[in-house]
N, C-alpha and C. Protein backbone atom coordinates (compact mmCIF):
# COMPACT_ATOMS: atom_id res chain seq x y z
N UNK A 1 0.84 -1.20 0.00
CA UNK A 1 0.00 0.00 0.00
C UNK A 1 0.88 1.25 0.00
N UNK A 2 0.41 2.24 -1.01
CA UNK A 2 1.33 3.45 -1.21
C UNK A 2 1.02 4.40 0.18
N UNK A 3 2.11 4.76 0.85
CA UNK A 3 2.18 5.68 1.55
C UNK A 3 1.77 7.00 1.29
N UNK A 4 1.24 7.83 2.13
CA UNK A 4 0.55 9.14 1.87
C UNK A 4 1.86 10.25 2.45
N UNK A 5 2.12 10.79 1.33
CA UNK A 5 3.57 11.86 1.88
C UNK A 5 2.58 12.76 3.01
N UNK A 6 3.85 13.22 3.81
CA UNK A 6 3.18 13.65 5.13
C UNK A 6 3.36 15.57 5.05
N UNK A 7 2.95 16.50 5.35
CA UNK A 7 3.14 17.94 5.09
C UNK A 7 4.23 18.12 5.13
N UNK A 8 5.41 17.41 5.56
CA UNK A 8 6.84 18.09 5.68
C UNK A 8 7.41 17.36 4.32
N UNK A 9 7.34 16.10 3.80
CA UNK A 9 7.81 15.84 2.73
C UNK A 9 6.96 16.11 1.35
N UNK A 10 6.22 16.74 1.64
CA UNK A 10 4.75 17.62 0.61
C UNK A 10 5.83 18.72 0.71
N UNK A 11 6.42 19.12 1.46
CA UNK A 11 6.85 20.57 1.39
C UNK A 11 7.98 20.43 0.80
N UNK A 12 8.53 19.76 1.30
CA UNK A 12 10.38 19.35 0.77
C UNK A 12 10.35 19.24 -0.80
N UNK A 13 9.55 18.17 -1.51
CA UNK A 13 9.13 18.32 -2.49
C UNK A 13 9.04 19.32 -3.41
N UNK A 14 7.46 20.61 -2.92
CA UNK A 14 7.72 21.64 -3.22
C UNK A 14 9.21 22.41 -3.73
N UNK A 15 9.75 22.36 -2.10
CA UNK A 15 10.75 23.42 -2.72
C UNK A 15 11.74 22.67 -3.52
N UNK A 16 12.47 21.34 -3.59
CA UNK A 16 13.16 20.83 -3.98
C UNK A 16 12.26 21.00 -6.15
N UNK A 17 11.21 21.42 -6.20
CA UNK A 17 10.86 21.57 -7.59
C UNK A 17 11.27 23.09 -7.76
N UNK A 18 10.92 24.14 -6.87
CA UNK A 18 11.11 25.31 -7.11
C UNK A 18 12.44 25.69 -7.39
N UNK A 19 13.74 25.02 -6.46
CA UNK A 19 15.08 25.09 -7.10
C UNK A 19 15.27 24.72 -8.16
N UNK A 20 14.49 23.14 -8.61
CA UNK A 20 15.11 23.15 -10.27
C UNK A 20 14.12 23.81 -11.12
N UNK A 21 12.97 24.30 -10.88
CA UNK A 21 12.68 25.26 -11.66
C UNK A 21 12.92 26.53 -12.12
N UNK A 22 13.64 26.97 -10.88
CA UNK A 22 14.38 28.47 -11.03
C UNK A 22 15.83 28.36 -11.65
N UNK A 23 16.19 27.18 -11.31
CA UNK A 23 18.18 26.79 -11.63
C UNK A 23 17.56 26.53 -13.61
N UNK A 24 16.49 25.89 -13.64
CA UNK A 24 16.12 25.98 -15.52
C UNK A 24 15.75 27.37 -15.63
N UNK A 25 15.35 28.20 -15.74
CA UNK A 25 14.92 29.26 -15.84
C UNK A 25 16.12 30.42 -16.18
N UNK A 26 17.64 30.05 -15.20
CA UNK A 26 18.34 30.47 -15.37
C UNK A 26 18.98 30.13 -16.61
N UNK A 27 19.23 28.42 -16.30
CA UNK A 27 20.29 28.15 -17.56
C UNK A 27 19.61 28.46 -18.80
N UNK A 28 18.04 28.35 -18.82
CA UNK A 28 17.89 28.78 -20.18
C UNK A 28 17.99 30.21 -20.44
N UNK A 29 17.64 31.33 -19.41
CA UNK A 29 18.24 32.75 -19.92
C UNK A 29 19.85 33.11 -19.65
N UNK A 30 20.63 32.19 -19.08
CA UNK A 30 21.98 32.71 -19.28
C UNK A 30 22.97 31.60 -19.39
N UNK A 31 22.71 30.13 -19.78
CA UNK A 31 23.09 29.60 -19.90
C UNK A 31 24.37 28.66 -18.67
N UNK A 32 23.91 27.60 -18.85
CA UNK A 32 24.64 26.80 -18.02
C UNK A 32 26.18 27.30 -16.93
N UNK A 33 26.92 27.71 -17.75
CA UNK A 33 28.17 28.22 -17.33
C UNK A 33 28.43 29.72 -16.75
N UNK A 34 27.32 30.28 -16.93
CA UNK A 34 27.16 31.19 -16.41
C UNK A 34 26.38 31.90 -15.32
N UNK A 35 26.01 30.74 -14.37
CA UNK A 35 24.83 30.66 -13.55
C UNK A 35 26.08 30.10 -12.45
N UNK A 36 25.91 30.91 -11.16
CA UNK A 36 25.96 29.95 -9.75
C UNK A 36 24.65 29.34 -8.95
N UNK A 37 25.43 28.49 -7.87
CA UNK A 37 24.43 28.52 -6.94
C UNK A 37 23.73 29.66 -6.01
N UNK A 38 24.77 30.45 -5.95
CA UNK A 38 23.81 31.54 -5.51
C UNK A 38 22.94 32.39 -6.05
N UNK A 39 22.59 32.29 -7.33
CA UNK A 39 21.88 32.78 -8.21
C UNK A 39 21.19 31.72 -7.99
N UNK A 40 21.06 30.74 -8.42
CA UNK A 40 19.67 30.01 -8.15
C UNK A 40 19.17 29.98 -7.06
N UNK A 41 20.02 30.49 -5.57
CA UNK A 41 19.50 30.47 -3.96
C UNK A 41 18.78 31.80 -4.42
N UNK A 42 19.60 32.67 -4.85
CA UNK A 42 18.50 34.37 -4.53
C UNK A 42 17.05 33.71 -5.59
N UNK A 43 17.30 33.67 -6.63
CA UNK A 43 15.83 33.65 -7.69
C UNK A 43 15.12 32.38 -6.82
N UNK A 44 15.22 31.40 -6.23
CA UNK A 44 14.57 31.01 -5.59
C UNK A 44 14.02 31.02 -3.79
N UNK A 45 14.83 32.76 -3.76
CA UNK A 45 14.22 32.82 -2.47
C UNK A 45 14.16 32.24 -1.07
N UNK A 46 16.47 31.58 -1.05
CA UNK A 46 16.39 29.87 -0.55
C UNK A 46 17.83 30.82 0.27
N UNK A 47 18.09 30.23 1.10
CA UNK A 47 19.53 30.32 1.50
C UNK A 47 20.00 29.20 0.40
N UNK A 48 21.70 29.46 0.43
CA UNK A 48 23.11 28.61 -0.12
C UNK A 48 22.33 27.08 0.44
N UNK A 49 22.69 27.48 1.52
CA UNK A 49 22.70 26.13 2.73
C UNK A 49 21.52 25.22 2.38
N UNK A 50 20.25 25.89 2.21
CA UNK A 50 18.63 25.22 1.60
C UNK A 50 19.28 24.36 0.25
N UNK A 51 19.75 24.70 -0.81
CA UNK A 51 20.26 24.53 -1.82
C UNK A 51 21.12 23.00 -1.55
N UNK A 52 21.63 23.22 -1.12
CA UNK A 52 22.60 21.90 -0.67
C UNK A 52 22.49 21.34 -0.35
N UNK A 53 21.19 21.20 0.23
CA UNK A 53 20.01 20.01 1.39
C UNK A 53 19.72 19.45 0.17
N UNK A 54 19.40 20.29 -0.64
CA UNK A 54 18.56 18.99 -1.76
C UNK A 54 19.47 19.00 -3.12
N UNK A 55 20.54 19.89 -3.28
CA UNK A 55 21.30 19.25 -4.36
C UNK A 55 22.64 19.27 -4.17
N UNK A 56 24.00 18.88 -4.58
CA UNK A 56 24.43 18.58 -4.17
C UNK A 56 25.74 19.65 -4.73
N UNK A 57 25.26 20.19 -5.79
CA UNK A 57 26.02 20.99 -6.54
C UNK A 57 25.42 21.70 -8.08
N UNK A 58 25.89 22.38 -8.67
CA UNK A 58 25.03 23.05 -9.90
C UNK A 58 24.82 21.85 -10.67
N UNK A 59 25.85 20.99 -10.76
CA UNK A 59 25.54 19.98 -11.55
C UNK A 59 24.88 19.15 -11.27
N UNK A 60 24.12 18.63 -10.19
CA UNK A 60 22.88 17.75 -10.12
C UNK A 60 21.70 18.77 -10.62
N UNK A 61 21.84 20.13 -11.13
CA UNK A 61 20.53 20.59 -11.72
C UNK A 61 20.29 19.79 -13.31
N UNK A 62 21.76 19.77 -13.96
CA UNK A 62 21.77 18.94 -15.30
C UNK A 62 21.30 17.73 -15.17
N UNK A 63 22.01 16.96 -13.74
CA UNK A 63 21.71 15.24 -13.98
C UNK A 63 20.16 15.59 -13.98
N UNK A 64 18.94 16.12 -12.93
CA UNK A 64 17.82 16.09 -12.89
C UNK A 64 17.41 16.34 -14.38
N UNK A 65 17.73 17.46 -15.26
CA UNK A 65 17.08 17.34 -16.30
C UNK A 65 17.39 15.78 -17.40
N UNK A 66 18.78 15.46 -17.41
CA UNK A 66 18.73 14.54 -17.82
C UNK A 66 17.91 13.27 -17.49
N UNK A 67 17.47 12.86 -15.91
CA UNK A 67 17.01 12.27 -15.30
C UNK A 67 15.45 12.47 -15.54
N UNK A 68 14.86 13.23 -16.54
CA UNK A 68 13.87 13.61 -16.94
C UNK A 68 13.83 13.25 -18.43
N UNK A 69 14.85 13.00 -19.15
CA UNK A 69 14.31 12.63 -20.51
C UNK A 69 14.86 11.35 -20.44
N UNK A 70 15.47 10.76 -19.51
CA UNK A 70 15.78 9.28 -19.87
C UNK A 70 13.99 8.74 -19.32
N UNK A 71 13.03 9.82 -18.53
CA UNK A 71 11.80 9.17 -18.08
C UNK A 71 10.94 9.69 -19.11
N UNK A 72 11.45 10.21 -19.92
CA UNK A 72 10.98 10.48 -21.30
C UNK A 72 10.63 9.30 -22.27
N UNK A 73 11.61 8.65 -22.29
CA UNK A 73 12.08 7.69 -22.99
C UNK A 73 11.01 6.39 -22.16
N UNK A 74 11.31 6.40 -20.92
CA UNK A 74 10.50 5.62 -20.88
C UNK A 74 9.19 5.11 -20.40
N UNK A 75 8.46 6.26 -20.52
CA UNK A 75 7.02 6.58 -20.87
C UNK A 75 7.04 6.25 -22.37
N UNK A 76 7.48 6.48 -23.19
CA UNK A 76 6.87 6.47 -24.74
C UNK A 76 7.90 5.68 -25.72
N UNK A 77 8.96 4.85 -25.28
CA UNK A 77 9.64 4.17 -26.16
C UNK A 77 8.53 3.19 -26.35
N UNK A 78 8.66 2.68 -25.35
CA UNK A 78 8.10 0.70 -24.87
C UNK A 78 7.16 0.16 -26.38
N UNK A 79 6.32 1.61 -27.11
CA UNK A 79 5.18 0.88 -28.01
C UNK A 79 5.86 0.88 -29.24
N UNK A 80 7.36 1.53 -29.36
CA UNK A 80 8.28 1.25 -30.13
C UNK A 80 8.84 0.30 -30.31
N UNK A 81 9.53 -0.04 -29.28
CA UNK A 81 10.37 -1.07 -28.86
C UNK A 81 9.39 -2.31 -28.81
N UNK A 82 8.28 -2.54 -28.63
CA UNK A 82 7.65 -3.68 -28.66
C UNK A 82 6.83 -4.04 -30.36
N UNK A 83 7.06 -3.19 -30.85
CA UNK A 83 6.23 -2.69 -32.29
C UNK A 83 6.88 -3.93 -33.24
N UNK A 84 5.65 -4.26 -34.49
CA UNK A 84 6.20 -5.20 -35.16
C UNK A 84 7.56 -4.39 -35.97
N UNK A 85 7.80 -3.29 -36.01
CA UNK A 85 8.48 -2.57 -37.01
C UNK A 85 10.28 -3.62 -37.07
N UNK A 86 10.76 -3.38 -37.98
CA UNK A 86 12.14 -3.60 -38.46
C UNK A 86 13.16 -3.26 -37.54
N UNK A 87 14.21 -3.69 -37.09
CA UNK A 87 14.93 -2.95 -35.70
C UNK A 87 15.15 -1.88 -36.50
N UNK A 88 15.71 -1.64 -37.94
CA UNK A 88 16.12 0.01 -38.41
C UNK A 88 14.83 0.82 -38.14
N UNK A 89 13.87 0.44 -38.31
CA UNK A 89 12.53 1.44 -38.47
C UNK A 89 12.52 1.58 -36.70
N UNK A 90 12.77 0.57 -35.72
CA UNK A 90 12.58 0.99 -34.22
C UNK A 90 13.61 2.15 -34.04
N UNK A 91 15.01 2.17 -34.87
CA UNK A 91 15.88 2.77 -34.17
C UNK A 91 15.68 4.20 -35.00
N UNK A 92 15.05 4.19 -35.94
CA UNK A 92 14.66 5.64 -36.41
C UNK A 92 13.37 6.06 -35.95
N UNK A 93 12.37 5.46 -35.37
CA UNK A 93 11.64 6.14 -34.70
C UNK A 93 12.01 6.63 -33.06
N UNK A 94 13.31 6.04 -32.73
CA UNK A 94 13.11 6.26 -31.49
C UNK A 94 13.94 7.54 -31.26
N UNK A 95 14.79 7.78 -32.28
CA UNK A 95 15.40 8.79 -32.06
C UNK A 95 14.50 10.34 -32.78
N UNK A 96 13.09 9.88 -33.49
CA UNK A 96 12.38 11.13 -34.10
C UNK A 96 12.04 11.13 -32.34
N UNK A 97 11.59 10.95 -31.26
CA UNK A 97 11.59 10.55 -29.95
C UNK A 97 12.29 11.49 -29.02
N UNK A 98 13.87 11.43 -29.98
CA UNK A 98 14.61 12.38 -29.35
C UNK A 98 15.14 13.87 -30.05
N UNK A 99 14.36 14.01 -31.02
CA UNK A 99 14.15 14.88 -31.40
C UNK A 99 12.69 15.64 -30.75
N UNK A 100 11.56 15.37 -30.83
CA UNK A 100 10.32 15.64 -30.28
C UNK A 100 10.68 16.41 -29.20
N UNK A 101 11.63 15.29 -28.14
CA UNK A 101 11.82 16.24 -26.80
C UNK A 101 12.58 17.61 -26.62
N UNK A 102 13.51 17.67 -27.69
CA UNK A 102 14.20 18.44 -28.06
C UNK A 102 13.07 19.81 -28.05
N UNK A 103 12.15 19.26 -28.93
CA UNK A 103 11.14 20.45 -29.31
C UNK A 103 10.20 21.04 -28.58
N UNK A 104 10.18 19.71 -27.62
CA UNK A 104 8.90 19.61 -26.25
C UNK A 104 9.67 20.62 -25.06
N UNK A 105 11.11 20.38 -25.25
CA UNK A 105 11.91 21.50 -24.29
C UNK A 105 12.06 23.08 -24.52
N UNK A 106 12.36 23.13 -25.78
CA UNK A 106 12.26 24.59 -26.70
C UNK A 106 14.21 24.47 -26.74
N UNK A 107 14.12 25.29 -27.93
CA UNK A 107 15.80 25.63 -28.47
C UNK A 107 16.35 26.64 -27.72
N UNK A 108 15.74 27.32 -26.80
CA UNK A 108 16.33 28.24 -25.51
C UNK A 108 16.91 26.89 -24.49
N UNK A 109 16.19 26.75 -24.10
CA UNK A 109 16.59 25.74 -23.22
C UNK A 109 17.99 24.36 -23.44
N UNK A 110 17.91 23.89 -24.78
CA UNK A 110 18.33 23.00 -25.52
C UNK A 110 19.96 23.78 -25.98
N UNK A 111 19.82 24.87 -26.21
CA UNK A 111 20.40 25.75 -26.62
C UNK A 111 22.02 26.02 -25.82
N UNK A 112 21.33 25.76 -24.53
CA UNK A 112 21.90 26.45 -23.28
C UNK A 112 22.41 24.77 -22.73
N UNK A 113 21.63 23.96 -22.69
CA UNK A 113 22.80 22.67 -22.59
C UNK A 113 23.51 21.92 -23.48
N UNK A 114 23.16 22.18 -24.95
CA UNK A 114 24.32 22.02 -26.15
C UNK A 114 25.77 22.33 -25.70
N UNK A 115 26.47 22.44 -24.29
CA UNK A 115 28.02 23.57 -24.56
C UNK A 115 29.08 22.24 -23.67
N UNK A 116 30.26 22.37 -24.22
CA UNK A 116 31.51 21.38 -24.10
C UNK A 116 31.32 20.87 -22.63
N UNK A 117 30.65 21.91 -21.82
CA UNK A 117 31.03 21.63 -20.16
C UNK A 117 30.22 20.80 -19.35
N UNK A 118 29.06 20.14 -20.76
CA UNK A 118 28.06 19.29 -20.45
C UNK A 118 28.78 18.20 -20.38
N UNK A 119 29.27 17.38 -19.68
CA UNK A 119 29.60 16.35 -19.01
C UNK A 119 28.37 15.13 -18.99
N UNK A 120 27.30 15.64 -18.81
CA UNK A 120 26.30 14.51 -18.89
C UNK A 120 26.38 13.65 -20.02
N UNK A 121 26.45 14.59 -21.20
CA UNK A 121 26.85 13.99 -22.17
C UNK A 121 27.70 12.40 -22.44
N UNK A 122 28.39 12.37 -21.51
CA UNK A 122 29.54 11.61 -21.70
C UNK A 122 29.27 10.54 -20.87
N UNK A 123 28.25 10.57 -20.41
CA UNK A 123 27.77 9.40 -19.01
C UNK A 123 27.16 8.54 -19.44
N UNK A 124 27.59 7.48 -19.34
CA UNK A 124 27.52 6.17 -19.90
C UNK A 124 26.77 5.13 -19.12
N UNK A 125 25.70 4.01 -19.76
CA UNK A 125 24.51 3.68 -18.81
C UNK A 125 23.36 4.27 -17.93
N UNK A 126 23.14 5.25 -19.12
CA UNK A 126 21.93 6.29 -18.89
C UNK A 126 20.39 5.01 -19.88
N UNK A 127 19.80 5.38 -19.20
CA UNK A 127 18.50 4.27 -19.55
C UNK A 127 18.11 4.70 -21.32
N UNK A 128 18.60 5.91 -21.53
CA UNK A 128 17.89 6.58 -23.00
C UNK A 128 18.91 5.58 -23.60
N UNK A 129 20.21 5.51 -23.62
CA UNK A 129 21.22 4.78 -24.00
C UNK A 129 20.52 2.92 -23.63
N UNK A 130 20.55 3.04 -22.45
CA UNK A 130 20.57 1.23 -22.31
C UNK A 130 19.15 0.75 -23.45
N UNK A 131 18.38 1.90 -23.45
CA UNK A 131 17.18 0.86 -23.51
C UNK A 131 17.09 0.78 -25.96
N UNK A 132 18.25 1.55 -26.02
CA UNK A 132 18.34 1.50 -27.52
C UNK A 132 19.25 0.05 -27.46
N UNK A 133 20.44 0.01 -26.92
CA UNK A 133 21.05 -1.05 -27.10
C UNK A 133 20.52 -2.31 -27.15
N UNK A 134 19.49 -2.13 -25.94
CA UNK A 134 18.56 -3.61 -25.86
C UNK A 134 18.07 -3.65 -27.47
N UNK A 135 17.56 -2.82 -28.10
CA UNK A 135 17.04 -3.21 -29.51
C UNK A 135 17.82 -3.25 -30.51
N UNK A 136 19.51 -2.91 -30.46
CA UNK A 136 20.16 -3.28 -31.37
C UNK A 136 21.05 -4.61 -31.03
N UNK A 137 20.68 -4.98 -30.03
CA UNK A 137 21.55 -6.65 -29.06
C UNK A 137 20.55 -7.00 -30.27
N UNK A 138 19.06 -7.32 -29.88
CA UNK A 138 18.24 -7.84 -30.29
C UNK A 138 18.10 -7.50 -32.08
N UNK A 139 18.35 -6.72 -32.65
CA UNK A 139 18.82 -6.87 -33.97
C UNK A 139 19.68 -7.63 -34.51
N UNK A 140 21.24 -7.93 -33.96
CA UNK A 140 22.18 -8.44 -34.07
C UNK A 140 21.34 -9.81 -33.86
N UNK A 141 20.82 -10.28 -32.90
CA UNK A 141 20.51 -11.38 -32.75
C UNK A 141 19.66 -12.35 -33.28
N UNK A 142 19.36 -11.31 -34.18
CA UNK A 142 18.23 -11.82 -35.26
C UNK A 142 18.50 -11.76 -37.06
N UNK A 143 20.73 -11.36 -36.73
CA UNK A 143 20.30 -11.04 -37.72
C UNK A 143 20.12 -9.83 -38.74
N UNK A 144 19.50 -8.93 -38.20
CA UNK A 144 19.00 -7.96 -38.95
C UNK A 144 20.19 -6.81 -39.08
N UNK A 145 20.92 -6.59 -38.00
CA UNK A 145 22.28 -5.74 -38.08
C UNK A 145 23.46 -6.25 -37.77
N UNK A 146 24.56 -5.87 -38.44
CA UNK A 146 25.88 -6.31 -38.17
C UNK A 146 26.44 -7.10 -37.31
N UNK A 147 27.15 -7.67 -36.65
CA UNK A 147 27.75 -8.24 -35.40
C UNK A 147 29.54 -7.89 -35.36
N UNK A 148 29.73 -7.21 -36.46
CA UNK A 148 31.14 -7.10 -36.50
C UNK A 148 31.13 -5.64 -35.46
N UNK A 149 30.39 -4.70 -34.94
CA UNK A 149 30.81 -3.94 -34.56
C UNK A 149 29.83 -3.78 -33.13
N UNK A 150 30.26 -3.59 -32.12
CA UNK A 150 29.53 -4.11 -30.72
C UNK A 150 27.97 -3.02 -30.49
N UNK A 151 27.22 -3.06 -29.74
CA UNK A 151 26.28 -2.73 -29.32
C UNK A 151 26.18 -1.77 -28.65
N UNK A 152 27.07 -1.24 -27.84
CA UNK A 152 27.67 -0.16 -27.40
C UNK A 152 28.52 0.97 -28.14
N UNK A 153 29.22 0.28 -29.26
CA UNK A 153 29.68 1.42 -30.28
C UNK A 153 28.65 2.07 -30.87
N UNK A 154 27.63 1.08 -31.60
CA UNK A 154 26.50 1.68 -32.20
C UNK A 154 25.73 2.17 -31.56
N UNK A 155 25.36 1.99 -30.55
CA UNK A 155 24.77 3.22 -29.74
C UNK A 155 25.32 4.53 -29.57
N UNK A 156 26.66 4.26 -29.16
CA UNK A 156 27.29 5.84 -28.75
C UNK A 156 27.48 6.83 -30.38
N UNK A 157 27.66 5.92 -31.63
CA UNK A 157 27.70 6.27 -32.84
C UNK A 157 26.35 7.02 -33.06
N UNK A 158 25.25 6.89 -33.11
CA UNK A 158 23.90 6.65 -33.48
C UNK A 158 23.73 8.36 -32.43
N UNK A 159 23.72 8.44 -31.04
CA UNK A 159 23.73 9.38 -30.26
C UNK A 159 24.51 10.68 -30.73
N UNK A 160 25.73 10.50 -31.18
CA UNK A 160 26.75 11.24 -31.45
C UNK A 160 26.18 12.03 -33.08
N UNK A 161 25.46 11.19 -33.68
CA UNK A 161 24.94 11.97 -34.71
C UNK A 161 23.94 12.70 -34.38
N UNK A 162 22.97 11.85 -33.63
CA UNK A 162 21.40 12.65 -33.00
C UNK A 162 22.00 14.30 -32.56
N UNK A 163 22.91 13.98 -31.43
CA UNK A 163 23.12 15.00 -31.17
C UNK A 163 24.09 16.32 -32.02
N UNK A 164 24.51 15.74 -33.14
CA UNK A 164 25.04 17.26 -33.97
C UNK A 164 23.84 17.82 -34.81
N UNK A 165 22.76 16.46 -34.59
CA UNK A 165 21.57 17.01 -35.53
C UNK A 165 20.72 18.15 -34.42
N UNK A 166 20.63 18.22 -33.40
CA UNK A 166 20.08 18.86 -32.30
C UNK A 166 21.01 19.74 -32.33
N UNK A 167 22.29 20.20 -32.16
CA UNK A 167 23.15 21.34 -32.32
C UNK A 167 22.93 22.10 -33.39
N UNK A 168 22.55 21.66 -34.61
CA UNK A 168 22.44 22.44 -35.83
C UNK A 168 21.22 23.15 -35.42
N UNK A 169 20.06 22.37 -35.51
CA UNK A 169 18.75 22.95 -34.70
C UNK A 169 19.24 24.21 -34.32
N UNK A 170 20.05 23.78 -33.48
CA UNK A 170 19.91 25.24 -31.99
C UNK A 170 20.73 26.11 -32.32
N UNK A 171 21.66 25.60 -33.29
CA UNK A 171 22.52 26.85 -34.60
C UNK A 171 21.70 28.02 -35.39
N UNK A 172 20.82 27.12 -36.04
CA UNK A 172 19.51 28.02 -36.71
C UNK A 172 18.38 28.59 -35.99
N UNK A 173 18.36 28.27 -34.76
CA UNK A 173 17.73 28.86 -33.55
C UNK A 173 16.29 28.30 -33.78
N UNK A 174 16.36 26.92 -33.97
CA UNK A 174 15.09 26.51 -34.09
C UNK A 174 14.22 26.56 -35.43
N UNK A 175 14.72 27.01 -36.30
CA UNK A 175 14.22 27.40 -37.80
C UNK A 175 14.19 26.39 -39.07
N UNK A 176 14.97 25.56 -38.52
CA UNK A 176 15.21 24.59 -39.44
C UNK A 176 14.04 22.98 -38.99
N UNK A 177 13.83 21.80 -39.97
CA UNK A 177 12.86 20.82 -39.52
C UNK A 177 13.51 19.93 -38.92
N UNK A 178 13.76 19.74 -37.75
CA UNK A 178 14.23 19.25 -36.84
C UNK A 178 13.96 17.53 -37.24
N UNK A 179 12.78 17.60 -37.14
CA UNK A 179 12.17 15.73 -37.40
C UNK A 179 12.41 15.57 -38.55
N UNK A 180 12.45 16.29 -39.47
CA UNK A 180 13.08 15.59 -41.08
C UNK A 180 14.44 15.60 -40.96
N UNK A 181 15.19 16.44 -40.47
CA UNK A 181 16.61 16.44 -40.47
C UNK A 181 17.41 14.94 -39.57
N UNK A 182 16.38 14.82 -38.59
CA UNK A 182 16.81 13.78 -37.51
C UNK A 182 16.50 12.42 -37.92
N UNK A 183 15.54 12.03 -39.04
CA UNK A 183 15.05 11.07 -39.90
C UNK A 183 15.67 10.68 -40.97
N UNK A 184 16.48 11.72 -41.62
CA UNK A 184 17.27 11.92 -42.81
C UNK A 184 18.59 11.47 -42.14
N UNK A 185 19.47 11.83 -41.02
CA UNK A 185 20.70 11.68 -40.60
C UNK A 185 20.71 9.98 -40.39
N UNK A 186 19.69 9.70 -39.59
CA UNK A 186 19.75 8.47 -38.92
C UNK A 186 19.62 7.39 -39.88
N UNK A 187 18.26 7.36 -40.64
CA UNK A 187 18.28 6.61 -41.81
C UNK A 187 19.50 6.51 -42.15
N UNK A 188 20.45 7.39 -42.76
CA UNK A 188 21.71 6.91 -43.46
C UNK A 188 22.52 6.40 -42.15
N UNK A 189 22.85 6.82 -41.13
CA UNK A 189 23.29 5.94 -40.64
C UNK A 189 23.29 4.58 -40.23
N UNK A 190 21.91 4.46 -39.64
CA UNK A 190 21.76 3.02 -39.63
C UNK A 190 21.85 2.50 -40.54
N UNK A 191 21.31 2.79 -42.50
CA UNK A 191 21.87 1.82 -43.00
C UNK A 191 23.09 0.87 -43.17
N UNK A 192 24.30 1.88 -42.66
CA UNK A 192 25.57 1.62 -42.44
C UNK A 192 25.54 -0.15 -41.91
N UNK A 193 24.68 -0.55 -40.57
CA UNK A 193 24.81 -1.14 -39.70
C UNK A 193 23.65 -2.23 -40.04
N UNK A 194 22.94 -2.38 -41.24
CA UNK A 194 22.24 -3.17 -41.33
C UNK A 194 22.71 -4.25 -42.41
N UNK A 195 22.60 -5.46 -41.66
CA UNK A 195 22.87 -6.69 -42.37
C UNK A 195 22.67 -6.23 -44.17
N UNK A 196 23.40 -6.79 -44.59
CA UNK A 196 23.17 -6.44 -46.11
C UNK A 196 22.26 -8.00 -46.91
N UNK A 197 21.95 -8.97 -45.85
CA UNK A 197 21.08 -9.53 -46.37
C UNK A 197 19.61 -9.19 -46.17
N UNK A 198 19.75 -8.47 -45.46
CA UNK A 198 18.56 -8.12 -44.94
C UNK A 198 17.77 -7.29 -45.87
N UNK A 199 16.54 -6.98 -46.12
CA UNK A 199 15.89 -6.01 -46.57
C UNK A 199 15.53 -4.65 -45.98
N UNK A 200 16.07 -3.61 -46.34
CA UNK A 200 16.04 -2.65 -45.29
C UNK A 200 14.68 -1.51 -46.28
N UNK A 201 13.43 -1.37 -45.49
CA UNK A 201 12.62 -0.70 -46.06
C UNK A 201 12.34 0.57 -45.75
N UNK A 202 12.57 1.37 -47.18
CA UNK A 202 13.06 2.89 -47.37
C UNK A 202 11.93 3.53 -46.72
N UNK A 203 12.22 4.70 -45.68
CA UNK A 203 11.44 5.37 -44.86
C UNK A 203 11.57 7.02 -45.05
């Protein structure tokens, strides 16, 4: 039986949303590297010390957002990932997926965590990551894609494009078609990685 949060962790809650709502608010008007914690203590109306109770540093404001689109992913992969589709057709819809959010966030926002000092980036065994690999293991295993090159390369390969396609985006400041561009990149890539006995059907 689910427990009923009690007024003090109703509250904690609260404010623990109001810091990362104010710490986003910042990075998207001044960008990541240019924001302290004490800027997010004053705009949220918090002592330093409040701040540190619930995070641990500026950079658990990134892991939380990241920690938000890997629950992105998995709210709305699963009817992908379970879909009769082709593993190439799963792995190009899942990344129009990660484009969407891109769009669902806005290119201010997106904009402002595109920059070198994003470290998240580079973090490895994030669920947006694990849960593609599971469908290219399961390609390989059927077959349908390569085996000469591991499951983990092609993932981090596959990501590494998504994401210069999301940089360009936020180059043109949002002006350009994000979901055709991210459909167009990937398609050619994955063909790279698909069994050549296989029939790969043009999308």
């Amino acid at each position: 039986m689910e427990k009923k949060m009690t007024n003090r962790s109703k509250q904690a809650s609260k404010t623990k949303s109001k810091i990362y709502k104010c710490g986003i608010e910042l990075i998207q008007t001044y960008g990541y590297e240019k924001i302290t914690v004490n800027d997010v203590a004053k705009k949220a109306n918090i002592s330093v010390g409040t701040f540190y109770h619930y995070f641990n540093s500026k950079f658990d404001l990134l892991v939380e957002i990241f920690h938000q689109g890997d629950e992105f992913f998995k709210e709305n992969s699963e009817k992908i990932i379970n879909s009769n589709r082709t593993v190439s057709e799963k792995i190009i819809e899942y990344f129009k997926l990660y484009a969407e959010l891109s769009i669902r966030d806005g290119v201010a926002k997106v904009s402002n965590l595109y920059v070198t000092s994003n470290n998240m980036f580079l973090t490895h065994g994030r669920l947006m990551q694990d849960l593609l690999k599971e469908v290219i293991v399961k390609g390989q295993s059927n077959n349908e894609i390569i085996s000469t090159v591991s499951p983990e390369k092609i993932t981090e390969d596959l990501f590494i494009v998504a994401r210069g396609v999301i940089f360009d985006w936020c180059l043109h400041k949002g002006e350009n078609d994000l979901l055709e561009n991210m459909n167009n990149l990937i398609n050619r890539v994955t063909r790279s990685y698909v069994n050549d006995s296989i029939f790969y059907k043009e999308n």
